[in-house]
C-alpha atoms as a PDB file:
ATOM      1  CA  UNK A   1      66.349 -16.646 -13.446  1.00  0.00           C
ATOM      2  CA  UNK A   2      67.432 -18.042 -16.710  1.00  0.00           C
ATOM      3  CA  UNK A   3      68.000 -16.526 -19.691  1.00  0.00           C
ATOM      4  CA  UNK A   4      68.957 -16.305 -23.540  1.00  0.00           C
ATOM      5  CA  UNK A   5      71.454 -14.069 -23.799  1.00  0.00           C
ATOM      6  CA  UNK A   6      74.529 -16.344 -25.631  1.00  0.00           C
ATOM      7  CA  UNK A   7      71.556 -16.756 -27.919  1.00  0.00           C
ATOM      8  CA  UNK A   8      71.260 -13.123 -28.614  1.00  0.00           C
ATOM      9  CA  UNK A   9      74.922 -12.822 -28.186  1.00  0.00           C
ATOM     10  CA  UNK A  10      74.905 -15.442 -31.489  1.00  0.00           C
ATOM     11  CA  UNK A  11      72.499 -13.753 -33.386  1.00  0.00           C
ATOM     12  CA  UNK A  12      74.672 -10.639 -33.353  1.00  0.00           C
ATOM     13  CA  UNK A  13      78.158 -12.275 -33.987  1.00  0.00           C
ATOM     14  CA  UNK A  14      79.002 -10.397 -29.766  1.00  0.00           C
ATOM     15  CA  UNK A  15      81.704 -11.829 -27.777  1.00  0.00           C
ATOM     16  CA  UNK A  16      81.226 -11.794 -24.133  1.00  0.00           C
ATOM     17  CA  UNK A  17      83.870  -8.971 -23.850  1.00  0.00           C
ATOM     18  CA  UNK A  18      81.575  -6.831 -26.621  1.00  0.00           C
ATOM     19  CA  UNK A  19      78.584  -7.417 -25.108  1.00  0.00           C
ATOM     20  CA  UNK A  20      80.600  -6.320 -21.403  1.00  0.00           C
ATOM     21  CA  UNK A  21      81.952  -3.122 -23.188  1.00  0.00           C
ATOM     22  CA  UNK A  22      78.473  -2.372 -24.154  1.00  0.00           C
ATOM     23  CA  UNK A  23      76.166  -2.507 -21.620  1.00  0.00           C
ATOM     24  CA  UNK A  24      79.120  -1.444 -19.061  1.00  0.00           C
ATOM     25  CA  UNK A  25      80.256  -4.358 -16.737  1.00  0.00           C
ATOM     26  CA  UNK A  26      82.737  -6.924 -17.292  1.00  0.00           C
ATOM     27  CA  UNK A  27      83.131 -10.079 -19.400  1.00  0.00           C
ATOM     28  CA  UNK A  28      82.799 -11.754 -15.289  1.00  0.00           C
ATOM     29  CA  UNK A  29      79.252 -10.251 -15.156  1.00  0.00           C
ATOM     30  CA  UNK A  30      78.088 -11.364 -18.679  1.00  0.00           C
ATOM     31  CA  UNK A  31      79.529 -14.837 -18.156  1.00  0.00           C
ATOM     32  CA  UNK A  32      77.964 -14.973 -13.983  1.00  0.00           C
ATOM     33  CA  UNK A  33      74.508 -14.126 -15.768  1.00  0.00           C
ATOM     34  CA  UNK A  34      74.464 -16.239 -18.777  1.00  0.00           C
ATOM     35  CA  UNK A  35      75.617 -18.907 -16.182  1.00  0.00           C
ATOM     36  CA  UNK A  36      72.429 -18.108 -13.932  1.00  0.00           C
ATOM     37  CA  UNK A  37      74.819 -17.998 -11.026  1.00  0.00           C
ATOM     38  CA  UNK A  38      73.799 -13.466 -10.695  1.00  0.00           C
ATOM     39  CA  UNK A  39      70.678 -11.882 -11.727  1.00  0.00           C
ATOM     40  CA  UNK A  40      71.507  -8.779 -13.208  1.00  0.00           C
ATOM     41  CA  UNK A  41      69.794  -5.374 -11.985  1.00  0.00           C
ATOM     42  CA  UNK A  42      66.807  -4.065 -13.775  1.00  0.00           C
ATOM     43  CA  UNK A  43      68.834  -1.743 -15.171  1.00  0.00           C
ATOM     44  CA  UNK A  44      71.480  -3.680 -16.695  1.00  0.00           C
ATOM     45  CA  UNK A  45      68.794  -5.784 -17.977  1.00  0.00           C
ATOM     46  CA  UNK A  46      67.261  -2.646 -20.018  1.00  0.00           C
ATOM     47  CA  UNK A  47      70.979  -2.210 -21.081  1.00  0.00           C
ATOM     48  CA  UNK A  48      70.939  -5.483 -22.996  1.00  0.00           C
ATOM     49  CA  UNK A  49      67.129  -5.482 -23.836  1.00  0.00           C
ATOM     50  CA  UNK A  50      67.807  -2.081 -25.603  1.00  0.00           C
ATOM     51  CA  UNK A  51      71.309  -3.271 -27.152  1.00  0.00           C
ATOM     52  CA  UNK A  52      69.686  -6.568 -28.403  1.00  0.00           C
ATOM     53  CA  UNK A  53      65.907  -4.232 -30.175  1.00  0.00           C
ATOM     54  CA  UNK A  54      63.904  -6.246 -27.573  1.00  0.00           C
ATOM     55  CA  UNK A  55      61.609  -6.416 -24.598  1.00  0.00           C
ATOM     56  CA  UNK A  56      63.176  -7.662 -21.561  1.00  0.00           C
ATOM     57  CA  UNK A  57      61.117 -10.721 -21.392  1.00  0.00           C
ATOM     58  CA  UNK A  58      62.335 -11.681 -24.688  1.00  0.00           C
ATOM     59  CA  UNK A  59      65.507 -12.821 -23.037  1.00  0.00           C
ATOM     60  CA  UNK A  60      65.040 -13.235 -19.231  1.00  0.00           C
ATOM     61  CA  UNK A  61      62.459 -15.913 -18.070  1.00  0.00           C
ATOM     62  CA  UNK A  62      61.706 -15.295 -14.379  1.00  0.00           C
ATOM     63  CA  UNK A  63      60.881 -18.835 -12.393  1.00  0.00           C
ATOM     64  CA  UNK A  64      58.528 -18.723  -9.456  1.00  0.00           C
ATOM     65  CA  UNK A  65      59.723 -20.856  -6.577  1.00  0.00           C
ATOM     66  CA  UNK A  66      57.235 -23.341  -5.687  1.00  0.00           C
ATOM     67  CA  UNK A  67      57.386 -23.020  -1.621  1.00  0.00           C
END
């Protein structure tokens, strides 16, 4: 799943580490997920919808496998 959340985390002047503090997890998480290399769980995606005034969609773009 990709995403756009160092673009969000621009927009608001966040660090990694503010973001972490937060939404609760760790600057490892934040990094692992901006990275694509962990999906985060629907509810740590609320977290950061909710900290960032949007939907969820606004900042994670789901990609269908093509199998």
């Amino acid at each position: 799943m990709k995403n756009k959340i160092k673009v969000f985390r621009a927009m608001y002047d966040l660090t990694q580490e503010d973001l972490a503090r937060e939404v609760g997890v760790t600057r490892q998480t934040i990094l692992a997920i901006e990275k694509g290399k962990y999906d985060p769980s629907l509810e740590l995606a609320f977290r950061m919808a909710r900290r960032f005034q949007v939907t969820i969609e606004e900042i994670f773009i789901f990609e269908e496998n093509s199998s």
